[in-house]
PDB file of N, CA and C in Angstrom:
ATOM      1  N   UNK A   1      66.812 121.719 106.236  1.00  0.00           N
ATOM      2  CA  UNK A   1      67.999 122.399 106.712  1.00  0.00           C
ATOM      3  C   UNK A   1      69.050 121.370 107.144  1.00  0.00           C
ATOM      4  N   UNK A   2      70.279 121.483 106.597  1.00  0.00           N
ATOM      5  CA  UNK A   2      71.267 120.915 106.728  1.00  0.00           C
ATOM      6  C   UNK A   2      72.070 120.727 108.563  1.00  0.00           C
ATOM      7  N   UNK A   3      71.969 119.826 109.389  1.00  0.00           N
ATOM      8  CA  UNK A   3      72.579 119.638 110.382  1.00  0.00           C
ATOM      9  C   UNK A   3      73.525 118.562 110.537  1.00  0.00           C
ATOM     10  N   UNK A   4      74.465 118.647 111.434  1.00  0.00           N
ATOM     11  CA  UNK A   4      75.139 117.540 112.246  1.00  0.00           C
ATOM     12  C   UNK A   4      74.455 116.722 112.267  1.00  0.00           C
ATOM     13  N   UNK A   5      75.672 115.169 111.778  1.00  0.00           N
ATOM     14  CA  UNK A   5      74.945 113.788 112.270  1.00  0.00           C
ATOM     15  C   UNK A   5      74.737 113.517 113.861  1.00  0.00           C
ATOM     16  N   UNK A   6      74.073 112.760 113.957  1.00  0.00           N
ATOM     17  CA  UNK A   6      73.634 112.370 115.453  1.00  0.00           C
ATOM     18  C   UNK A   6      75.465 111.679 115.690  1.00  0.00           C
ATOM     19  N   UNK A   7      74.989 112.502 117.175  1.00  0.00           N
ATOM     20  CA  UNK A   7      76.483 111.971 118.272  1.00  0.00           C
ATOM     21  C   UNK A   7      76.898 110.697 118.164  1.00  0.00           C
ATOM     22  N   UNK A   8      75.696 109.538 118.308  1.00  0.00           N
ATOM     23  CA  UNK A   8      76.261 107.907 118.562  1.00  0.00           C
ATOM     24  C   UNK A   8      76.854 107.705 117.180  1.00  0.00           C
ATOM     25  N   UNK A   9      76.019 108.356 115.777  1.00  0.00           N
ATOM     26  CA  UNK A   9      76.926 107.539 114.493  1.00  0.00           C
ATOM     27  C   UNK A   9      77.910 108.354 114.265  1.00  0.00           C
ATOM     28  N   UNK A  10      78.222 109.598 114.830  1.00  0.00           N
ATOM     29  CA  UNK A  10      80.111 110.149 114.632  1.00  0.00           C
ATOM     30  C   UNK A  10      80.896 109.318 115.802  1.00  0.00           C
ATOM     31  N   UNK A  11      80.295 108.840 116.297  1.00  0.00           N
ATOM     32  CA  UNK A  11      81.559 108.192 117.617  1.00  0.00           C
ATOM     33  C   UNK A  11      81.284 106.832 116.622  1.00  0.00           C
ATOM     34  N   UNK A  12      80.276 106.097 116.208  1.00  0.00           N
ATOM     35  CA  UNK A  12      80.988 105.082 115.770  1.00  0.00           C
ATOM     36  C   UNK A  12      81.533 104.757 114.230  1.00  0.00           C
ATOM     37  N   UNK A  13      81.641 106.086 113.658  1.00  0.00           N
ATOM     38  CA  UNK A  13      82.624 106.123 112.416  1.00  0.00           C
ATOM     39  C   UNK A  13      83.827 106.577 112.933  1.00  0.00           C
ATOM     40  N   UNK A  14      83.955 107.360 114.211  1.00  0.00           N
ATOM     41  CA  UNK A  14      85.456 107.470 114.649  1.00  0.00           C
ATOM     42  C   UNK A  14      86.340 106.023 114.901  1.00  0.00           C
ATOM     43  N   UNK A  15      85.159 105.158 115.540  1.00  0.00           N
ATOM     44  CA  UNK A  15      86.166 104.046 116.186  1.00  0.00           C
ATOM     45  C   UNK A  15      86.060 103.511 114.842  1.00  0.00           C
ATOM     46  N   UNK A  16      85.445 103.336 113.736  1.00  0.00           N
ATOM     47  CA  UNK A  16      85.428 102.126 112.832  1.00  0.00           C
ATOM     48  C   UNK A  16      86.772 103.002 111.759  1.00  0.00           C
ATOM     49  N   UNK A  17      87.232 104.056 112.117  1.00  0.00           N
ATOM     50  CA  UNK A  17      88.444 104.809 111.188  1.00  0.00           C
ATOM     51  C   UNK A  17      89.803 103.917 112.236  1.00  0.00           C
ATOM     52  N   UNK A  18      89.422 104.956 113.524  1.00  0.00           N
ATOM     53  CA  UNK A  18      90.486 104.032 114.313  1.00  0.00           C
ATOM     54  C   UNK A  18      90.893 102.610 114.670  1.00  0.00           C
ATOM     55  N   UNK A  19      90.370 101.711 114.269  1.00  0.00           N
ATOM     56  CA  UNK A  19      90.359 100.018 113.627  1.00  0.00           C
ATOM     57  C   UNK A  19      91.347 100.056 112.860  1.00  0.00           C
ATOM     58  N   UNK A  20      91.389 100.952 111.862  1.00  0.00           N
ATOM     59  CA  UNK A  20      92.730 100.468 110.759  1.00  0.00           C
ATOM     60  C   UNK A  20      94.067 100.231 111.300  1.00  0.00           C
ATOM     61  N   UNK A  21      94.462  98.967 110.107  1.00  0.00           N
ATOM     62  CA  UNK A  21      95.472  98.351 110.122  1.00  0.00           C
ATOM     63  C   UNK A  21      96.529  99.505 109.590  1.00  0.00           C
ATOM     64  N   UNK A  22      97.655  99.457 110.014  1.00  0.00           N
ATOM     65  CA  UNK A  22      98.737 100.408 109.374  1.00  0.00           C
ATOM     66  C   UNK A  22      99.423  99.614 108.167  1.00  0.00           C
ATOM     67  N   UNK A  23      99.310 100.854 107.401  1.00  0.00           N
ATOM     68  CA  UNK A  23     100.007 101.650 107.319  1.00  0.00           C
ATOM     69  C   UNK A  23      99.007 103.014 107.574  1.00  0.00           C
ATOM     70  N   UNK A  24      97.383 103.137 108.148  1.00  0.00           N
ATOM     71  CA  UNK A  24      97.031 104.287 108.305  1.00  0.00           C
ATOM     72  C   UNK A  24      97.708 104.505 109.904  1.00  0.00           C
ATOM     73  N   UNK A  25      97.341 105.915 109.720  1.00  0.00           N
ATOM     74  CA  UNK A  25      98.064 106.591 111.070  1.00  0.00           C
ATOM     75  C   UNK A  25      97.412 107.658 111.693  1.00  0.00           C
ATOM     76  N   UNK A  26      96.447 107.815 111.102  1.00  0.00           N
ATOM     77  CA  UNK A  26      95.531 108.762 112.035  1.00  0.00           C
ATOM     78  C   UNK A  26      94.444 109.950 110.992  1.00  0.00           C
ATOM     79  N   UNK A  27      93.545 110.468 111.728  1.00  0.00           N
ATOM     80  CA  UNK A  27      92.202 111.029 110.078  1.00  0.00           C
ATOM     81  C   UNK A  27      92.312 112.884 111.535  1.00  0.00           C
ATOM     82  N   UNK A  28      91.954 113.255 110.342  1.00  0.00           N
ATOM     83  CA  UNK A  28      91.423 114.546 111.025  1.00  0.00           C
ATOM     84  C   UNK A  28      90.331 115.206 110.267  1.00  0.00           C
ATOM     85  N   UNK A  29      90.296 116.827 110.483  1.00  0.00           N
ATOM     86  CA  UNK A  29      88.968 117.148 109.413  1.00  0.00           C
ATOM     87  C   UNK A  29      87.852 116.527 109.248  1.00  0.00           C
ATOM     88  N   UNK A  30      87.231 115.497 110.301  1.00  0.00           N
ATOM     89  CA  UNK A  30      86.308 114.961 109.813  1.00  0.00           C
ATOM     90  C   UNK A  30      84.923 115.991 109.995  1.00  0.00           C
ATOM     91  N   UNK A  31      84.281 116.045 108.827  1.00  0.00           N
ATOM     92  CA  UNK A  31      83.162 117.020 108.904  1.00  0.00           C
ATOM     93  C   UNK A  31      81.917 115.936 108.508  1.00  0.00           C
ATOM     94  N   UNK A  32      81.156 116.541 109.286  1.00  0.00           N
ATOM     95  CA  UNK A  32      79.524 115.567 109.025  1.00  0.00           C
ATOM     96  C   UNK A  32      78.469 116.970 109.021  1.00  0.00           C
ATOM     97  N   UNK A  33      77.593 116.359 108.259  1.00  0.00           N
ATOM     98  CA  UNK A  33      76.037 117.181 108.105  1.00  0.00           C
ATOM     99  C   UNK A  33      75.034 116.042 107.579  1.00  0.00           C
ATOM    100  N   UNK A  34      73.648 116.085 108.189  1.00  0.00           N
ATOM    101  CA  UNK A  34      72.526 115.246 107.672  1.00  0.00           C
ATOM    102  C   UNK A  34      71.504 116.359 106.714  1.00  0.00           C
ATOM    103  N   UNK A  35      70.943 115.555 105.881  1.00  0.00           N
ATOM    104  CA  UNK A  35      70.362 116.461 104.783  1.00  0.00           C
ATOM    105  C   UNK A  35      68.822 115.672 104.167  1.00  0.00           C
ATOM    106  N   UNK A  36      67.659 115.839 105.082  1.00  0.00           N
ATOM    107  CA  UNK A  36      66.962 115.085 104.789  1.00  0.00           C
ATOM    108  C   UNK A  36      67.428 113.415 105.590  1.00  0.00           C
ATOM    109  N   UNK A  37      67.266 112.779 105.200  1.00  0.00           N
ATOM    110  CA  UNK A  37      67.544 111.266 105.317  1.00  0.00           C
ATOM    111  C   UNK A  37      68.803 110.521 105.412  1.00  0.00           C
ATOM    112  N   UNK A  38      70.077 111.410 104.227  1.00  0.00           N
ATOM    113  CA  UNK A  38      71.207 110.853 103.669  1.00  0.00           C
ATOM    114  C   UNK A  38      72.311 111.907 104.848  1.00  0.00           C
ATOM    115  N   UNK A  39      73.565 110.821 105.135  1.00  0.00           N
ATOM    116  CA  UNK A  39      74.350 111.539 105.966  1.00  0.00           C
ATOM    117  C   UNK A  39      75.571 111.281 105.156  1.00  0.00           C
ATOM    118  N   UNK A  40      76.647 112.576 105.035  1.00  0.00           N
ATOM    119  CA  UNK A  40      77.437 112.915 104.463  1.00  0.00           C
ATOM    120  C   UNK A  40      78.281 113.443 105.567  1.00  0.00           C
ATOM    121  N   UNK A  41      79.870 112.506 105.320  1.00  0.00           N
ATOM    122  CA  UNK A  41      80.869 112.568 105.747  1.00  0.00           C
ATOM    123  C   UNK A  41      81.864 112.870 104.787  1.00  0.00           C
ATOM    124  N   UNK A  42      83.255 114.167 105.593  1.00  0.00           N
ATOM    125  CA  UNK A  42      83.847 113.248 104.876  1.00  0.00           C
ATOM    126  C   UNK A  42      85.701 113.803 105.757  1.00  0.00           C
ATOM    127  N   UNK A  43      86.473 113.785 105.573  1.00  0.00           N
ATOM    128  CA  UNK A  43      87.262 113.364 106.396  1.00  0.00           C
ATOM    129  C   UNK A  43      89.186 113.238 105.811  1.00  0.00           C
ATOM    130  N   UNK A  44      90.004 113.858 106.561  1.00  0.00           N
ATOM    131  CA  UNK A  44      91.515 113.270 106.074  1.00  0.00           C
ATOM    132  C   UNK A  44      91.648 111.815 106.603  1.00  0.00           C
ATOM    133  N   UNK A  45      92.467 111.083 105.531  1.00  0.00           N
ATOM    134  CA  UNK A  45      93.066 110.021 106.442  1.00  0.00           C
ATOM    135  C   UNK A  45      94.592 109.969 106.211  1.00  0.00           C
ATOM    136  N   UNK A  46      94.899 109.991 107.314  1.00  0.00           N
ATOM    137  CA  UNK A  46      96.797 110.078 107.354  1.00  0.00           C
ATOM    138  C   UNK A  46      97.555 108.576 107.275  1.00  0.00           C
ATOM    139  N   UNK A  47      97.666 108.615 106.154  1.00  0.00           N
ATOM    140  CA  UNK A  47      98.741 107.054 106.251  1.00  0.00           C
ATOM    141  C   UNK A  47      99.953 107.593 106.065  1.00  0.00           C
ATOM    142  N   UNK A  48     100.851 106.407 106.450  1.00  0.00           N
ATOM    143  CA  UNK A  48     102.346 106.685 106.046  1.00  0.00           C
ATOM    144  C   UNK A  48     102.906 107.398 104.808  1.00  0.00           C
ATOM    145  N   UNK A  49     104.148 108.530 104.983  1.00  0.00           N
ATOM    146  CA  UNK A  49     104.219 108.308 104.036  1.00  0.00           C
ATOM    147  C   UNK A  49     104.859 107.878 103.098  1.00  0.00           C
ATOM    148  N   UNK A  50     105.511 106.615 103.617  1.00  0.00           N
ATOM    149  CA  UNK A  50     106.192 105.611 102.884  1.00  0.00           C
ATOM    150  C   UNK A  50     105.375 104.669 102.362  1.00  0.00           C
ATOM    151  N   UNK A  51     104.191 104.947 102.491  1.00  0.00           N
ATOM    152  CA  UNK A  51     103.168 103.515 101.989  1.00  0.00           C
ATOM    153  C   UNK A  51     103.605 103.615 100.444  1.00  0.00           C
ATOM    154  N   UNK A  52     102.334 102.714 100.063  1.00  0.00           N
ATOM    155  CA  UNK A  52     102.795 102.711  98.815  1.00  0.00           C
ATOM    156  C   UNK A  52     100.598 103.254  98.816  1.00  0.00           C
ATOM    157  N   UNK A  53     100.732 103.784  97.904  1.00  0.00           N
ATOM    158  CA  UNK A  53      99.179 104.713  97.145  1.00  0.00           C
ATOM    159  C   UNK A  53      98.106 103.835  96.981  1.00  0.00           C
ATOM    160  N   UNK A  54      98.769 102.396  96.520  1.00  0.00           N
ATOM    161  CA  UNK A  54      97.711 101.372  95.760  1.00  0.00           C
ATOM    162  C   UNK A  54      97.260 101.077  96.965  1.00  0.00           C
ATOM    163  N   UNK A  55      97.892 100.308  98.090  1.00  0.00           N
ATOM    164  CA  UNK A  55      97.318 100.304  99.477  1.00  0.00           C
ATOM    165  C   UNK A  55      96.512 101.478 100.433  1.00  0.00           C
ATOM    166  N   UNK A  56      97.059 102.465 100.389  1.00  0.00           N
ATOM    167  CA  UNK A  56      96.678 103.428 101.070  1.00  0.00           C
ATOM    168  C   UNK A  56      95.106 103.468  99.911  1.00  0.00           C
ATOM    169  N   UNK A  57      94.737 103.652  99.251  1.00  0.00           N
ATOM    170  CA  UNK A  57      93.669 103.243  98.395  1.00  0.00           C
ATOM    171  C   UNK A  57      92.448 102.200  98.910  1.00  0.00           C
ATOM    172  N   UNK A  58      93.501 101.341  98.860  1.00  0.00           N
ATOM    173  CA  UNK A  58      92.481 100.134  99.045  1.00  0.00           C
ATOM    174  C   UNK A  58      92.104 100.370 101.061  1.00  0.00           C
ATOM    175  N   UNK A  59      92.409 100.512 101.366  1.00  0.00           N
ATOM    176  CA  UNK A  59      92.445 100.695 102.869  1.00  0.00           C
ATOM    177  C   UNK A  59      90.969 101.997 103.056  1.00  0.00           C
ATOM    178  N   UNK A  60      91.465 103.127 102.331  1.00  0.00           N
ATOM    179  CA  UNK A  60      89.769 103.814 102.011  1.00  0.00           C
ATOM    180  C   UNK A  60      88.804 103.206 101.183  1.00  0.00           C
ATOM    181  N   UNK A  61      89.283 102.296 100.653  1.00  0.00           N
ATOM    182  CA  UNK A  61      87.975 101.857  99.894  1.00  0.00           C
ATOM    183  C   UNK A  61      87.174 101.014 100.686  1.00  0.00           C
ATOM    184  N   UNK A  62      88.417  99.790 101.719  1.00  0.00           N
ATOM    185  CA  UNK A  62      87.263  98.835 102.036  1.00  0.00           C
ATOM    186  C   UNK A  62      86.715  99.562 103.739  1.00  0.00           C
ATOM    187  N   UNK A  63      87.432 100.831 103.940  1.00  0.00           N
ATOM    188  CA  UNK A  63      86.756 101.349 105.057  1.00  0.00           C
ATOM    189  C   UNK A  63      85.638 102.481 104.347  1.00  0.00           C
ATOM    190  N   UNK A  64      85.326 102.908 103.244  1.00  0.00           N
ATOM    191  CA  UNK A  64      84.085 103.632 102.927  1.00  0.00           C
ATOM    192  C   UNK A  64      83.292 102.426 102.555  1.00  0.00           C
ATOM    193  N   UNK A  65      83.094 101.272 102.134  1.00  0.00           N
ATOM    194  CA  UNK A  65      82.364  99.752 101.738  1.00  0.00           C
ATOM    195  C   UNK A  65      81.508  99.416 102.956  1.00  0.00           C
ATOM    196  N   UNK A  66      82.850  99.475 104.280  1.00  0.00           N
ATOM    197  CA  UNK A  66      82.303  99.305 105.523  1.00  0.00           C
ATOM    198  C   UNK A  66      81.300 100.291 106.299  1.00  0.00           C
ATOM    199  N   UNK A  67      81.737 101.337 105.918  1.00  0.00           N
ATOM    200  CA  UNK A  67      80.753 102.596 106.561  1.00  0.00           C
ATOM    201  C   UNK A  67      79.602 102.748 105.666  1.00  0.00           C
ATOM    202  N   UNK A  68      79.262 102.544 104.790  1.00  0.00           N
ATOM    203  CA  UNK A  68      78.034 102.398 103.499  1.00  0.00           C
ATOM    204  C   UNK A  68      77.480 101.012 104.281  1.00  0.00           C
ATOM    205  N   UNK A  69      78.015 100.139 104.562  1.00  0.00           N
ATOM    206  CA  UNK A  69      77.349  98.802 105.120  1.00  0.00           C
ATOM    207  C   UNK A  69      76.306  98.637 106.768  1.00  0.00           C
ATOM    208  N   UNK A  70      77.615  99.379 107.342  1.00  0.00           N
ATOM    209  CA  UNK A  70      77.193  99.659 108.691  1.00  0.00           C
ATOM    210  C   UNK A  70      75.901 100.698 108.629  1.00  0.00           C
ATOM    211  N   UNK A  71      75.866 101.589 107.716  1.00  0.00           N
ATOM    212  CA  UNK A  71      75.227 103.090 108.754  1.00  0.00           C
ATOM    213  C   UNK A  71      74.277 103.550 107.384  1.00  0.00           C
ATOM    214  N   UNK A  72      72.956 103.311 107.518  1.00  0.00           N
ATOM    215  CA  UNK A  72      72.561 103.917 106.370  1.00  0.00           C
ATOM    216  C   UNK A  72      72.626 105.148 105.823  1.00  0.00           C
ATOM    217  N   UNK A  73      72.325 105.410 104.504  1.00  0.00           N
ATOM    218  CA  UNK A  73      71.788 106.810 103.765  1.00  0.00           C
ATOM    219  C   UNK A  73      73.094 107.634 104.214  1.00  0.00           C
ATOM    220  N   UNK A  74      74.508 106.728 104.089  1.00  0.00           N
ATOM    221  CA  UNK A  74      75.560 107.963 104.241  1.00  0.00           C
ATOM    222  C   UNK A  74      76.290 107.780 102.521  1.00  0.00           C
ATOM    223  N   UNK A  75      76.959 108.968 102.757  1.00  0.00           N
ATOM    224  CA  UNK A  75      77.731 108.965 102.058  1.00  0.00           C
ATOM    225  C   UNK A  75      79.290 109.639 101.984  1.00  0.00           C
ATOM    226  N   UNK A  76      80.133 108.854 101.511  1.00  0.00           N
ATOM    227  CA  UNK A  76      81.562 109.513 102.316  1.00  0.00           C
ATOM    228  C   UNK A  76      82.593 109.976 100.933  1.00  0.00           C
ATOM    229  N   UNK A  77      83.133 110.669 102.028  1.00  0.00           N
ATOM    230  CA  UNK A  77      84.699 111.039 100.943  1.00  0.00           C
ATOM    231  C   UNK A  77      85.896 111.041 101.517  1.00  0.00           C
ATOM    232  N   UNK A  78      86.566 110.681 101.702  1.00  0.00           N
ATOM    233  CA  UNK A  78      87.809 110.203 102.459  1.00  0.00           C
ATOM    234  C   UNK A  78      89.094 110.863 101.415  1.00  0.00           C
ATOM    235  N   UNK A  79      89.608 111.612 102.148  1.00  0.00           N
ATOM    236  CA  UNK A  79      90.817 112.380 101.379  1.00  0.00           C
ATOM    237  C   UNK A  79      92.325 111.686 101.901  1.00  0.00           C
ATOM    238  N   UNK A  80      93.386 110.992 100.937  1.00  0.00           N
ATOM    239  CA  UNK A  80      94.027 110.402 101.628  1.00  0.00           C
ATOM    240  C   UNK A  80      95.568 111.235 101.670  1.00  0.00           C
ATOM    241  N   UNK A  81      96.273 111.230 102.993  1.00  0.00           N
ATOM    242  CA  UNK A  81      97.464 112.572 103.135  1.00  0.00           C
ATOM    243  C   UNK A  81      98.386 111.632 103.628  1.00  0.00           C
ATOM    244  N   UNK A  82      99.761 111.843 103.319  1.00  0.00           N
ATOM    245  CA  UNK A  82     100.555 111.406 103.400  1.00  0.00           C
ATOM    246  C   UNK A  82     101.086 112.303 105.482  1.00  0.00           C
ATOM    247  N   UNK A  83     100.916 111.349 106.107  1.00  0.00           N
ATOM    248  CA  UNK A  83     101.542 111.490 107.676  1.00  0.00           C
ATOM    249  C   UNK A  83     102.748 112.266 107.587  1.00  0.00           C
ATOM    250  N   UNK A  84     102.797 113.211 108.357  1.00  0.00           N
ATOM    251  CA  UNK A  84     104.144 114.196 108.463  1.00  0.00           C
ATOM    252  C   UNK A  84     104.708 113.841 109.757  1.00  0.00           C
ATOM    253  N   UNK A  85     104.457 113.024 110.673  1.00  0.00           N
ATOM    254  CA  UNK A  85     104.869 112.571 112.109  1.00  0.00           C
ATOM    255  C   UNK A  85     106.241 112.162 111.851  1.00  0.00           C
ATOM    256  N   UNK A  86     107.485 112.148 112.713  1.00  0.00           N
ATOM    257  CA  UNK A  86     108.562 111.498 112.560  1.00  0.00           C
ATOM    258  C   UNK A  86     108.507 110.184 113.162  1.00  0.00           C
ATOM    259  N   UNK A  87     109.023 109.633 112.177  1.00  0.00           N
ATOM    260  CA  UNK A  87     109.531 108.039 113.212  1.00  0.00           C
ATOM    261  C   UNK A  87     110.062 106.920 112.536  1.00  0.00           C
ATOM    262  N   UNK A  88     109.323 105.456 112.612  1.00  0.00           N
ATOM    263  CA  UNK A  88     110.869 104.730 111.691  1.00  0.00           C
ATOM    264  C   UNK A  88     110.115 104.148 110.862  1.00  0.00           C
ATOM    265  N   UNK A  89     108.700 104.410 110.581  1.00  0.00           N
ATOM    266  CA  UNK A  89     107.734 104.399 109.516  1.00  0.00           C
ATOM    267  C   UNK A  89     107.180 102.799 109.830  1.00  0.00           C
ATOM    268  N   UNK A  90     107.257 102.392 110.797  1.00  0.00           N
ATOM    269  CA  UNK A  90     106.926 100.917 110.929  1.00  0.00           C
ATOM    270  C   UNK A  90     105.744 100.771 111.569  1.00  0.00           C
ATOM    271  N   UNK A  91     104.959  99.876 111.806  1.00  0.00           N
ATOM    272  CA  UNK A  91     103.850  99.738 112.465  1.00  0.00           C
ATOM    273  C   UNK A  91     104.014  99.829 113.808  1.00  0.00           C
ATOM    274  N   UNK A  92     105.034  99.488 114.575  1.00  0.00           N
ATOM    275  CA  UNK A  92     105.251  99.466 115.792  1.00  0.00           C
ATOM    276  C   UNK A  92     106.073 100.859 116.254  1.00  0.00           C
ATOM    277  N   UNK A  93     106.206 101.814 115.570  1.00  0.00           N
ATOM    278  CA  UNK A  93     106.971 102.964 115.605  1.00  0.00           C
ATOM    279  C   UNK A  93     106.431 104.217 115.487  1.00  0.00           C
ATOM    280  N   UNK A  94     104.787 103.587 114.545  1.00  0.00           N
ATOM    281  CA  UNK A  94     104.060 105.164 114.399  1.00  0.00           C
ATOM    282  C   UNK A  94     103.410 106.038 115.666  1.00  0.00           C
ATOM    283  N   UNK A  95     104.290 107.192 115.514  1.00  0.00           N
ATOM    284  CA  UNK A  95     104.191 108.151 116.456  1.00  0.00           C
ATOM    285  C   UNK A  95     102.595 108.562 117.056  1.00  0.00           C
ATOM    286  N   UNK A  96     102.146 108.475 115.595  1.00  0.00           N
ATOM    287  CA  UNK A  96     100.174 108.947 115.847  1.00  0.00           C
ATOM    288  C   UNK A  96      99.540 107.919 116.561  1.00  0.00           C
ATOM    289  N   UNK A  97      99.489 107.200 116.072  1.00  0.00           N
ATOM    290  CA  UNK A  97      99.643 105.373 116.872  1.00  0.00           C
ATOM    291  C   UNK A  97      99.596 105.499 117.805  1.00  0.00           C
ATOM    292  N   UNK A  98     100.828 105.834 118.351  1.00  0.00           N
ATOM    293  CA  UNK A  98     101.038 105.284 120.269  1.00  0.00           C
ATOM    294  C   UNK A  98     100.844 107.029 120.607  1.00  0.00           C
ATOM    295  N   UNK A  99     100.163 107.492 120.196  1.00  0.00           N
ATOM    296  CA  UNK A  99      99.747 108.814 120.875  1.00  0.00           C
ATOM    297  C   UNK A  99      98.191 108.731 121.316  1.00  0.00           C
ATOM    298  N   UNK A 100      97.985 107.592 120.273  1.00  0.00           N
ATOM    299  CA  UNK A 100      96.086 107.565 120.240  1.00  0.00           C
ATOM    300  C   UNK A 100      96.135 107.184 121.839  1.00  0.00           C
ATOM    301  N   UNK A 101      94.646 107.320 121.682  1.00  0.00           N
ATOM    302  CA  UNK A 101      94.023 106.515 123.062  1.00  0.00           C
ATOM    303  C   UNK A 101      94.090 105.123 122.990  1.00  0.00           C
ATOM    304  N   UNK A 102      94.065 105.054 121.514  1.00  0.00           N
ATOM    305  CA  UNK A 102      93.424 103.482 121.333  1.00  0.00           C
ATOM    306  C   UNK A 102      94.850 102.993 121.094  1.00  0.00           C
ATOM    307  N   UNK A 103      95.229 102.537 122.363  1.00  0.00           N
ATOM    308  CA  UNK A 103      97.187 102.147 122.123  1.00  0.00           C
ATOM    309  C   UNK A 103      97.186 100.640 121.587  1.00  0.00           C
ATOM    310  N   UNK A 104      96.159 100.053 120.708  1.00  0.00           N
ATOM    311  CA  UNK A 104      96.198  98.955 120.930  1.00  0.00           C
ATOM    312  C   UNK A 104      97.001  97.931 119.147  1.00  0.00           C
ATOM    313  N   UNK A 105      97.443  97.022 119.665  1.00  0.00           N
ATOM    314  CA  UNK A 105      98.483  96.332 118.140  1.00  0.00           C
ATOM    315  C   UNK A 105      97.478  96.093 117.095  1.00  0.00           C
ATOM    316  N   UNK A 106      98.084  96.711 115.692  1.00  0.00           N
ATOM    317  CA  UNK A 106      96.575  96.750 115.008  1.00  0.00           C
ATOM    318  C   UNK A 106      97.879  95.668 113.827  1.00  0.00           C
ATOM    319  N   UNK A 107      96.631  95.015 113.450  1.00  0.00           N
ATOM    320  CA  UNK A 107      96.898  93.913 112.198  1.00  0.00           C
ATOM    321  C   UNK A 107      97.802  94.436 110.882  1.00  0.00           C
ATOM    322  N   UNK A 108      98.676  93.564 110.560  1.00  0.00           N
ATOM    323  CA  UNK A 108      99.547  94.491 109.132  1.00  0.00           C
ATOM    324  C   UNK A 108      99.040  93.727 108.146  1.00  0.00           C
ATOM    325  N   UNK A 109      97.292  93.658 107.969  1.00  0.00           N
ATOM    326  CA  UNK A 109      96.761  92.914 107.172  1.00  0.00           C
ATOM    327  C   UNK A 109      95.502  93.513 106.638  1.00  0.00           C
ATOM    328  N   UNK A 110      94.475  93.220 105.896  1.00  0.00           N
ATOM    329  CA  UNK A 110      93.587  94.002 105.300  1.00  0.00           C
ATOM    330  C   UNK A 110      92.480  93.127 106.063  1.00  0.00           C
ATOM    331  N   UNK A 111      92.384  92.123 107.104  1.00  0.00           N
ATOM    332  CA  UNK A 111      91.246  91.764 107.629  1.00  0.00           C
ATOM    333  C   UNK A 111      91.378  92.334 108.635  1.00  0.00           C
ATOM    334  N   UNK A 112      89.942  93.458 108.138  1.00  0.00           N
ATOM    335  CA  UNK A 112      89.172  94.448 109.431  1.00  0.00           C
ATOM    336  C   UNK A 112      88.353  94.061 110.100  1.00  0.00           C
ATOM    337  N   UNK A 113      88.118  94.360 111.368  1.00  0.00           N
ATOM    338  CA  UNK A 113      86.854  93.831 111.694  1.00  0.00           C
ATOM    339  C   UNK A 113      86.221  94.889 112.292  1.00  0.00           C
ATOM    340  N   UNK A 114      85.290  95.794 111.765  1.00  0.00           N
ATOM    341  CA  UNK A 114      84.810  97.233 112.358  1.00  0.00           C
ATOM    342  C   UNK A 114      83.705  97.063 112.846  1.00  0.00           C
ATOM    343  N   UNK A 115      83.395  95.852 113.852  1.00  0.00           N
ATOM    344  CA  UNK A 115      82.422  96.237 114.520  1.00  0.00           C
ATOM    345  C   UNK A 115      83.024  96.816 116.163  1.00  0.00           C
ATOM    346  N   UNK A 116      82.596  98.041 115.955  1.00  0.00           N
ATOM    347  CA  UNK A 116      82.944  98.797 117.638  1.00  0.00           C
ATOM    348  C   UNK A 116      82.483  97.932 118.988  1.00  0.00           C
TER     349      UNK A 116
END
């Protein structure tokens, strides 16, 4: 029978989403269920939407690489949505951003470091 992942590995795929460098801007929808052994996520992620696609891409790829690395027997799907927030589309401007908890200056670079 199909259940919810355990509490500690959804809190630490939340913080290892909230790590990203912008141009992401914030995930919602995230749904989890365990099935046997294998855990299946999967999740919006809101980037700008002035990014450009090829990035916003690569940004889910090397954060599903990372969550396959970290957390066994998962498996993810990451849906990527263009941010409807107003603002001046900059890293230092995104509205979702400085709304989080996590108010903190995130890198305008692709070196992540997702350990929570």
């Amino acid at each position: 029978m199909d259940k919810s992942i355990p509490e500690e590995i959804e809190e630490k795929i939340k913080k290892m989403i909230e790590k990203l460098p912008f141009p992401y801007a914030g995930f919602h929808k995230l749904r989890t269920r365990t099935s046997g052994n294998k855990h299946y996520i999967d999740f919006h992620l809101l980037v700008c939407r002035e990014s450009d696609i090829n990035k916003a891409h690569e940004i889910a790829e090397k954060l599903e690489d990372q969550l396959k690395k970290e957390i066994s027997g998962i498996d993810v799907t990451i849906h990527i949505e263009p941010c409807n927030s107003e603002c001046d589309m900059t890293e230092i401007t995104c509205s979702l951003k400085l709304r989080s908890e996590n108010k903190k200056v995130f890198k305008n670079n692709m070196d992540i470091d997702f350990n929570p």
